[in-house]
C-alpha atoms as a PDB file:
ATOM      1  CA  UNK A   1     -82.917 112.913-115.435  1.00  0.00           C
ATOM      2  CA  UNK A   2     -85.629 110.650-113.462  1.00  0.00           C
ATOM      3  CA  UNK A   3     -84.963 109.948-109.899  1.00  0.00           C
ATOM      4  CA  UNK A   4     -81.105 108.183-109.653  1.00  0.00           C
ATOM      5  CA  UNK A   5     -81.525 104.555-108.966  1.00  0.00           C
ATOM      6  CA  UNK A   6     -80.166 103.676-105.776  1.00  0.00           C
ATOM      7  CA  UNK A   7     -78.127 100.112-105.242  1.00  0.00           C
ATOM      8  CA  UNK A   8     -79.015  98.488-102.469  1.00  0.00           C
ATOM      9  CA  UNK A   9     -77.087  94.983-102.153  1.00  0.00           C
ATOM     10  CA  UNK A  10     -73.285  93.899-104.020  1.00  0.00           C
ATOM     11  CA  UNK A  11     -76.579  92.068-106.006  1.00  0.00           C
ATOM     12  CA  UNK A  12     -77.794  95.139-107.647  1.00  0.00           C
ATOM     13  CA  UNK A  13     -74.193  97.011-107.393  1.00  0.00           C
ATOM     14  CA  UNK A  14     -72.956  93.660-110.236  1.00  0.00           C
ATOM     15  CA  UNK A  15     -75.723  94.014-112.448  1.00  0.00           C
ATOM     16  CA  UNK A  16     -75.640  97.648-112.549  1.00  0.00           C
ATOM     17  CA  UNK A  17     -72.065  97.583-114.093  1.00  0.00           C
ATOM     18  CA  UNK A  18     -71.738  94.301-115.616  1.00  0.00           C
ATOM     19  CA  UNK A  19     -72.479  95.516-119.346  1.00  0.00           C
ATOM     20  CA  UNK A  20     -70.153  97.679-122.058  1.00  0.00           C
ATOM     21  CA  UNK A  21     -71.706 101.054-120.996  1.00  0.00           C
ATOM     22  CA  UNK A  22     -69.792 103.461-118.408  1.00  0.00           C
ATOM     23  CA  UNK A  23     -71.470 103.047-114.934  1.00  0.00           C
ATOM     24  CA  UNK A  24     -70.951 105.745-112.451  1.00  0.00           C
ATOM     25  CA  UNK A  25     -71.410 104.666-108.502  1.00  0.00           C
ATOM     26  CA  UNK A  26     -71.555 107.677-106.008  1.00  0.00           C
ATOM     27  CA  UNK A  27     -70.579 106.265-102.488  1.00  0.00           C
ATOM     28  CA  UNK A  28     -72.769 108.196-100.802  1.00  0.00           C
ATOM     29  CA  UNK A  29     -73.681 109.032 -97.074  1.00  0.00           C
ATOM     30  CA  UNK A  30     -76.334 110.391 -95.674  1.00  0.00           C
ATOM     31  CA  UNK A  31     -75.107 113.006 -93.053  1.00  0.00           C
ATOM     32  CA  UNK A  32     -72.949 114.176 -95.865  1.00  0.00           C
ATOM     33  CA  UNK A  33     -73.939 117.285 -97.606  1.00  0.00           C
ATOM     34  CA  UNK A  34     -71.999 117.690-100.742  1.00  0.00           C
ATOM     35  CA  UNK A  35     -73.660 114.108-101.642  1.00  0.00           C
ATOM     36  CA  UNK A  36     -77.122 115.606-102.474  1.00  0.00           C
ATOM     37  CA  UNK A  37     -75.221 118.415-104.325  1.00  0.00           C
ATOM     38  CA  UNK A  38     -72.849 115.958-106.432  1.00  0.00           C
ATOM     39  CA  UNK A  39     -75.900 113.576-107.115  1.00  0.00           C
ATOM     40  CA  UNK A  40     -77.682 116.708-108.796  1.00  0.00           C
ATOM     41  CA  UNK A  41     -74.490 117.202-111.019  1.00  0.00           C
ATOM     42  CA  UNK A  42     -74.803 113.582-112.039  1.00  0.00           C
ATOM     43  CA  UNK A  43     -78.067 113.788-113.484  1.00  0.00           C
ATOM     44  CA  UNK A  44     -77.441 117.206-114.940  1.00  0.00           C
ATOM     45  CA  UNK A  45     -74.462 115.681-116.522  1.00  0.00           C
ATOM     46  CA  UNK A  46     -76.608 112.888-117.759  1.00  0.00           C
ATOM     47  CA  UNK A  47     -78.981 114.979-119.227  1.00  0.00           C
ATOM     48  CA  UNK A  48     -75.949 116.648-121.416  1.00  0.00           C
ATOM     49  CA  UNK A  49     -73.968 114.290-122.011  1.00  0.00           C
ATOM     50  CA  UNK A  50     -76.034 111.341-122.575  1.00  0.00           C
ATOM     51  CA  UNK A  51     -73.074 108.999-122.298  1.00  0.00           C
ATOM     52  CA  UNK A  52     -73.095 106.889-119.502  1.00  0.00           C
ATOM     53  CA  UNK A  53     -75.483 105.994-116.643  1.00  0.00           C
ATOM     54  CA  UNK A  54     -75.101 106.516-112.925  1.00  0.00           C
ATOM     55  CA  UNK A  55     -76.417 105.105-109.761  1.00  0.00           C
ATOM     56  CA  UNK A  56     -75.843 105.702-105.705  1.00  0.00           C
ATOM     57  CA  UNK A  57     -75.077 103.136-103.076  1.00  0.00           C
ATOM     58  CA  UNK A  58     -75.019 104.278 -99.327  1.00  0.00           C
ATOM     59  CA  UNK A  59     -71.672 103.276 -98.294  1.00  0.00           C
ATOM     60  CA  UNK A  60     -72.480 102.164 -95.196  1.00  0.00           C
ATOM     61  CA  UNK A  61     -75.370  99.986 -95.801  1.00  0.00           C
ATOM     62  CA  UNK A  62     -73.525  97.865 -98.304  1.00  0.00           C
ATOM     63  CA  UNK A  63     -70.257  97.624 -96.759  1.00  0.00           C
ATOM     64  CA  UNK A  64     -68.894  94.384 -98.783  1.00  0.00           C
ATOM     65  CA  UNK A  65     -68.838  96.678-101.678  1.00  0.00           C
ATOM     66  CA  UNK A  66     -67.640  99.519-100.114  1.00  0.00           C
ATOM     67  CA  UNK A  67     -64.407  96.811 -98.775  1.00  0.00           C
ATOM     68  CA  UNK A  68     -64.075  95.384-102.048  1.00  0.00           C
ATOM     69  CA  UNK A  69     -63.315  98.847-103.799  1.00  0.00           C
ATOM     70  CA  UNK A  70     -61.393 100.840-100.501  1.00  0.00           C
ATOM     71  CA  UNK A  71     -63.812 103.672-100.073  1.00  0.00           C
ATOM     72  CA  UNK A  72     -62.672 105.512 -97.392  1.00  0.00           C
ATOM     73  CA  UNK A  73     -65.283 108.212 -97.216  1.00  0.00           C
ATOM     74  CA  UNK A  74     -68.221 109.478 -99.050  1.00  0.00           C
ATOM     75  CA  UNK A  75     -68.608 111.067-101.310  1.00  0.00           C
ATOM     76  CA  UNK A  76     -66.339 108.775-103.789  1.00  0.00           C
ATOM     77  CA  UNK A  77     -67.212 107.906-107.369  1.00  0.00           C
ATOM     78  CA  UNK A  78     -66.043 105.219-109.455  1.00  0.00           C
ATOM     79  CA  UNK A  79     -66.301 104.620-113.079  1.00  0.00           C
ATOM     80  CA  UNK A  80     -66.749 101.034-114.383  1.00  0.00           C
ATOM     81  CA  UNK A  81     -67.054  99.426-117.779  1.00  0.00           C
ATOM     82  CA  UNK A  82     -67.757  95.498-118.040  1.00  0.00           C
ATOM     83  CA  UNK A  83     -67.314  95.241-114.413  1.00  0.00           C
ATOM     84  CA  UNK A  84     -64.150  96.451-114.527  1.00  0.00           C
ATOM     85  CA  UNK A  85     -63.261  99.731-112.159  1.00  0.00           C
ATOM     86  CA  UNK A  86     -61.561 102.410-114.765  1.00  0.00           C
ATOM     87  CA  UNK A  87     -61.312 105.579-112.356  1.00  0.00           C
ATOM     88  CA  UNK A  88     -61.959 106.984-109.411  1.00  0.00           C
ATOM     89  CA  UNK A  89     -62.716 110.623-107.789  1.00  0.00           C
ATOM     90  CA  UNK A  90     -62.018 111.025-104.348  1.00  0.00           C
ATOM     91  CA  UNK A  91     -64.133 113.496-102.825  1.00  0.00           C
ATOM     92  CA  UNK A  92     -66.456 116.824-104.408  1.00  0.00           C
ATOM     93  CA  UNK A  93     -64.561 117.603-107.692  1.00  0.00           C
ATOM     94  CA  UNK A  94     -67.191 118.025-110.566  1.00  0.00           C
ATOM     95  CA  UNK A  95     -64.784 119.341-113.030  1.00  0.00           C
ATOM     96  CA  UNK A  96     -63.138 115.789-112.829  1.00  0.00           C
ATOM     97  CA  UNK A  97     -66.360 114.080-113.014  1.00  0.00           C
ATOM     98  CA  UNK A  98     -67.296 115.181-116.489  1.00  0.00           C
ATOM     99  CA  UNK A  99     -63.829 114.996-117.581  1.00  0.00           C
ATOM    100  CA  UNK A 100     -63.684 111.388-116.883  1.00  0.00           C
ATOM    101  CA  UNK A 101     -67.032 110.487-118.059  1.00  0.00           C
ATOM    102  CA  UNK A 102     -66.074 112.754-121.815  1.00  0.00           C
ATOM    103  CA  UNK A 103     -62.642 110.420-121.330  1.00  0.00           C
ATOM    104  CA  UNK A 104     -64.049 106.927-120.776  1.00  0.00           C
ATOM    105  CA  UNK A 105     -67.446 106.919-122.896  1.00  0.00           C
ATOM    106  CA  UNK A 106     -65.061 108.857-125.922  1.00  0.00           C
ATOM    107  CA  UNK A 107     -63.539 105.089-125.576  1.00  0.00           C
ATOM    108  CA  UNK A 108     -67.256 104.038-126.463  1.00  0.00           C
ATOM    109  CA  UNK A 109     -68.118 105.884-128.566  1.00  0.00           C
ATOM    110  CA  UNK A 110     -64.546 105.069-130.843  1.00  0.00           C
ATOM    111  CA  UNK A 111     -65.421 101.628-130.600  1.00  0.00           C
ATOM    112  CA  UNK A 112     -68.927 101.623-131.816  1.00  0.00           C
ATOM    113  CA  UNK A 113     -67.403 103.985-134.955  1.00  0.00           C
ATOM    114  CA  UNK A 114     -65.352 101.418-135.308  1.00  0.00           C
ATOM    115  CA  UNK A 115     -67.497  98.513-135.403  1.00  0.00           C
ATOM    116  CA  UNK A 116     -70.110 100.397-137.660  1.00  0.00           C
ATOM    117  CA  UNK A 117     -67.355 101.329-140.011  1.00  0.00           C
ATOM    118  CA  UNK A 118     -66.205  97.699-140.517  1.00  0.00           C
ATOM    119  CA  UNK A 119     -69.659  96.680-140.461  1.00  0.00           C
ATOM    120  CA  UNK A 120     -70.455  99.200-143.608  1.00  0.00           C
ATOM    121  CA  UNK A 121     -66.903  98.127-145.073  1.00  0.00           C
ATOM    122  CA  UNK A 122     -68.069  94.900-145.158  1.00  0.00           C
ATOM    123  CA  UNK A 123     -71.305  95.130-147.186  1.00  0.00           C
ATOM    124  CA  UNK A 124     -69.933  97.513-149.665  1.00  0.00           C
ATOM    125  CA  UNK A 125     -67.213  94.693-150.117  1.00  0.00           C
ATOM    126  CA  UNK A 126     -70.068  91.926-150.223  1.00  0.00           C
ATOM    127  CA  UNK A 127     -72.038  94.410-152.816  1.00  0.00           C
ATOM    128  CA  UNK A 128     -68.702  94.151-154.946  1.00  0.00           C
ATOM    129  CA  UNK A 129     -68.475  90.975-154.827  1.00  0.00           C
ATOM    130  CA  UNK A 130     -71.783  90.555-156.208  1.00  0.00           C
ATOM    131  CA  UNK A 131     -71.347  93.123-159.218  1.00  0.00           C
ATOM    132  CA  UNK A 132     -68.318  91.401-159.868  1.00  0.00           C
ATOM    133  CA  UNK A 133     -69.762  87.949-159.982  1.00  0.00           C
ATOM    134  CA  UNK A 134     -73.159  89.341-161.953  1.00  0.00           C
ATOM    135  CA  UNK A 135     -71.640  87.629-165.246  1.00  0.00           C
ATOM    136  CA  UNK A 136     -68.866  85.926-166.536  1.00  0.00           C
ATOM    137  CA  UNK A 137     -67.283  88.773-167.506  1.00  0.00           C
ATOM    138  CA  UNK A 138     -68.131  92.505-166.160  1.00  0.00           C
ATOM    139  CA  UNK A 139     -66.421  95.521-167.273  1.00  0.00           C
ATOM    140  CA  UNK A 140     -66.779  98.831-164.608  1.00  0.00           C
ATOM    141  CA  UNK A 141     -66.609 101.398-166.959  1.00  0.00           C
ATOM    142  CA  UNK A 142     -67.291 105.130-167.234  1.00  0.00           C
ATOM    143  CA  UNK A 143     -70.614 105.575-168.967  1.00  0.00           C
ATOM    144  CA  UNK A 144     -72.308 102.706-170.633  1.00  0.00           C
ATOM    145  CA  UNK A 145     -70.842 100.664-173.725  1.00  0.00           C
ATOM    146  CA  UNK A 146     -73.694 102.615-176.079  1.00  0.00           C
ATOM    147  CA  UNK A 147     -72.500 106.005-174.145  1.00  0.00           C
ATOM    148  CA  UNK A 148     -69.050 105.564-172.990  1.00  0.00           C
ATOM    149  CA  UNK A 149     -68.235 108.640-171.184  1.00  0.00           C
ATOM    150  CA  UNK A 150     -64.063 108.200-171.480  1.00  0.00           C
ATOM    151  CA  UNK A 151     -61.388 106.989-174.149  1.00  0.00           C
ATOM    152  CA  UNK A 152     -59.987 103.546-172.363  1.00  0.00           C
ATOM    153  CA  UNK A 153     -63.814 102.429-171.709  1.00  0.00           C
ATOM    154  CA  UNK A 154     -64.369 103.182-175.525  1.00  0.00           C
ATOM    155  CA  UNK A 155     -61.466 101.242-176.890  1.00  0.00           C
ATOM    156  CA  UNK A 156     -62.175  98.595-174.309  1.00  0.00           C
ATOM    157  CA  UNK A 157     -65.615  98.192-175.251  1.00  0.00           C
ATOM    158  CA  UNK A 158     -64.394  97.888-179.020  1.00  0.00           C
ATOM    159  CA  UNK A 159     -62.220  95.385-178.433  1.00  0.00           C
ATOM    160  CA  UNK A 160     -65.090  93.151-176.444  1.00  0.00           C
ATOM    161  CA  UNK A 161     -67.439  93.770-179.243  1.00  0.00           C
ATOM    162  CA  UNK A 162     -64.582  92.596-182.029  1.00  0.00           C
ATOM    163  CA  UNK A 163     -64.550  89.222-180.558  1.00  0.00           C
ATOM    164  CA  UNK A 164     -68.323  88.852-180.176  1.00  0.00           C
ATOM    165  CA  UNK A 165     -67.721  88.829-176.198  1.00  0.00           C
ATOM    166  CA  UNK A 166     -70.778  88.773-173.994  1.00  0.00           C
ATOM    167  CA  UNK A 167     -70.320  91.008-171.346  1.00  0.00           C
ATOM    168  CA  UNK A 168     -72.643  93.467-168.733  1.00  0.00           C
ATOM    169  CA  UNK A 169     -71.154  96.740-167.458  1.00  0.00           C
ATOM    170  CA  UNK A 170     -71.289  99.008-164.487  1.00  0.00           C
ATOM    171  CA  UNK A 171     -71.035 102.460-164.757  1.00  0.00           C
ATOM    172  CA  UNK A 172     -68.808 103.630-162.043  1.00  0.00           C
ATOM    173  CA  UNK A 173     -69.558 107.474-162.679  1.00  0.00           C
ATOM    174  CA  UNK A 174     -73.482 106.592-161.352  1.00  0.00           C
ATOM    175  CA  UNK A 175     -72.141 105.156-158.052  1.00  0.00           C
ATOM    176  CA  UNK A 176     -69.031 106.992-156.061  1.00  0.00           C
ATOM    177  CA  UNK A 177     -69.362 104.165-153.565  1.00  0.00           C
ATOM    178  CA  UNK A 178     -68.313 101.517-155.670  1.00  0.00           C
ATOM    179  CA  UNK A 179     -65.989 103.541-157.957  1.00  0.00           C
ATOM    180  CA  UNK A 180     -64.165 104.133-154.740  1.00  0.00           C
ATOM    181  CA  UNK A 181     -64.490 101.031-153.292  1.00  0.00           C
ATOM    182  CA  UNK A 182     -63.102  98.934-156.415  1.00  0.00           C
ATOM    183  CA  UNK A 183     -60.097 100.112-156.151  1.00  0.00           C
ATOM    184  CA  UNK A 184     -59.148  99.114-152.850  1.00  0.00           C
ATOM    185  CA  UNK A 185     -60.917  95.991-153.211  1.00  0.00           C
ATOM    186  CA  UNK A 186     -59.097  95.213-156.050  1.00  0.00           C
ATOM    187  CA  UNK A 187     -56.212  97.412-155.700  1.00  0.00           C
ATOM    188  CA  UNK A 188     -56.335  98.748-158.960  1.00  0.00           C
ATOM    189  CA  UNK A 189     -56.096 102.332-159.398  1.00  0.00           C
ATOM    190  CA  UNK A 190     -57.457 103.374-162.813  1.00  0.00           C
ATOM    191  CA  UNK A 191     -60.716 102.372-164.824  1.00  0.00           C
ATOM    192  CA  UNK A 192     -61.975 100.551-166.846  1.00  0.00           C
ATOM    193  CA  UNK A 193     -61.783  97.202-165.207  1.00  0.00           C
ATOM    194  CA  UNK A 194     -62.493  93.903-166.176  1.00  0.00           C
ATOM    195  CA  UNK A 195     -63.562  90.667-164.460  1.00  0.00           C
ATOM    196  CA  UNK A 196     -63.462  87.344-166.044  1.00  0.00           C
ATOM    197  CA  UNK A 197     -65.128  84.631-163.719  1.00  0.00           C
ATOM    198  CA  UNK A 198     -64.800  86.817-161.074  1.00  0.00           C
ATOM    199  CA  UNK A 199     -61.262  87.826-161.074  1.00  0.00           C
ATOM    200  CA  UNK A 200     -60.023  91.320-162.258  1.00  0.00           C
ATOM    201  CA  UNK A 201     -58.118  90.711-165.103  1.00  0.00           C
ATOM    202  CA  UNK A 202     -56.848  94.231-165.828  1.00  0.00           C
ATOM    203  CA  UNK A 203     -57.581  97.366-167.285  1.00  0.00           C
ATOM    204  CA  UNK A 204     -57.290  98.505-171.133  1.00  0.00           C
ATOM    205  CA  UNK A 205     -53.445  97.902-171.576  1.00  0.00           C
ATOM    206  CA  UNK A 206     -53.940  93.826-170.276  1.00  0.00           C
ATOM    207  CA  UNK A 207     -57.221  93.033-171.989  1.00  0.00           C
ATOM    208  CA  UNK A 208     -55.412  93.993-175.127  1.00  0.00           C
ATOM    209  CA  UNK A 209     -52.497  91.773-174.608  1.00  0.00           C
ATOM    210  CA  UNK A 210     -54.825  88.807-173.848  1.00  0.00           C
ATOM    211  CA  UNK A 211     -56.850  89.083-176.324  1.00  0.00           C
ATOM    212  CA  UNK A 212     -53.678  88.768-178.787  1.00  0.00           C
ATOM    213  CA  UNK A 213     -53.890  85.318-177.477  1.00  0.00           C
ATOM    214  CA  UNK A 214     -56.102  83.504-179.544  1.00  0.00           C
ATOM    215  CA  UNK A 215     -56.987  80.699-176.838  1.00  0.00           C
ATOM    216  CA  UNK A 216     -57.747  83.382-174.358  1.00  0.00           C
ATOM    217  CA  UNK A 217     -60.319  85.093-176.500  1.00  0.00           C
ATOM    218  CA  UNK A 218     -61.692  81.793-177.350  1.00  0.00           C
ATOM    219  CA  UNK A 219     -62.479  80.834-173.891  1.00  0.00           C
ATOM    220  CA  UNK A 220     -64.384  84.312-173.376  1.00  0.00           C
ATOM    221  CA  UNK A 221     -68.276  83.851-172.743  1.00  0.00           C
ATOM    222  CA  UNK A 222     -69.769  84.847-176.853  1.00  0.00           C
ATOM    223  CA  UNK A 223     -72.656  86.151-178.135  1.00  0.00           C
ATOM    224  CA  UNK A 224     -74.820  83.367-179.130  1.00  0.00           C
ATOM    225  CA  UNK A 225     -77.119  84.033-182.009  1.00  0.00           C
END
């Protein structure tokens, strides 16, 4: 780790850990020998772990901050996030140091999983919406309506082709994403399924009782000649 930055006014102390990462302040004095020693853990800690940042402030020469927060002697760390004080070692205890840097920037790290997995959720779900909306009516289907790779996809595509529907396919056996995703997006199960103006109608079982209505398989898109 470079040289540790060193606050020298409340100024510098805000900015320093204003923002979402874990800032670690050493209270440090001078005279005080274990504060050399503990700043050297720091940056090898950095240096591992990566996690967080870390900065010293002579206690002394910034007393308003050193009020604010109750230090009562060097060397004292405290660990904020947002601005926000979330612990506090009192005295030379490195096993607690990384221990509550692993605990607090774990936090972090959850979060940003988080937000990346909802973020990833999210386009897979727009991507669906997309395939689903790619024609009037869509059938995801295992292997291809020339190739169907599955009994229900068969019969299903039969039963399209017997009315003259016009229909474009997905095959959900190229793409474990979407075959995945479908089904919770839809909360259907099983395949094949079929969309009709981008709504899932059903699977085998409910096309075929629709299409026993004659008005519902007149109002499916044709093939035009």
């Amino acid at each position: 780790m470079a040289t540790m930055r060193v606050l020298q006014s409340k100024k510098d102390f805000e900015e320093f850990t204003s923002d979402d990462s874990v800032s670690v302040v050493h209270f440090a004095a001078k005279w005080v020998d274990v504060c050399a020693q503990l700043d050297s853990i720091l940056g090898e800690l950095h240096d591992e772990l990566k996690s967080f940042k870390c900065a010293r402030i002579e206690a002394e020469q910034v007393p308003e901050v050193s009020l604010e927060f109750s230090i009562q002697a060097a060397p004292t760390l405290l660990l904020f996030k947002a601005g926000k004080e979330v612990d506090r070692i009192n005295g030379f205890n490195p096993g607690g140091i990384k221990a509550a840097i692993l605990k607090h920037s774990a936090g972090h790290r959850v979060c940003a999983t988080a937000k990346k997995t909802a973020v990833s959720k999210e386009a897979l779900n727009e991507r669906l919406r997309a395939l689903i909306n790619k024609s009037r009516l869509v059938i995801f289907m295992k292997g291809t309506p020339e190739q169907p790779r599955c009994g229900f996809s068969r019969q299903a595509v039969e039963l399209l082709r017997s009315i003259h529907a016009d229909f474009s396919s997905f095959d959900i056996l190229n793409d474990e994403e979407v075959r995945q995703g479908l089904k919770e997006y839809s909360n259907w199960p099983t395949y094949p399924q079929i969309y009709l103006d981008g709504e899932l109608l059903g699977g085998l079982d409910v096309l075929r009782e629709e299409l026993a209505d004659e008005k519902f398989a007149d109002k499916l898109p044709k093939i035009t000649a």
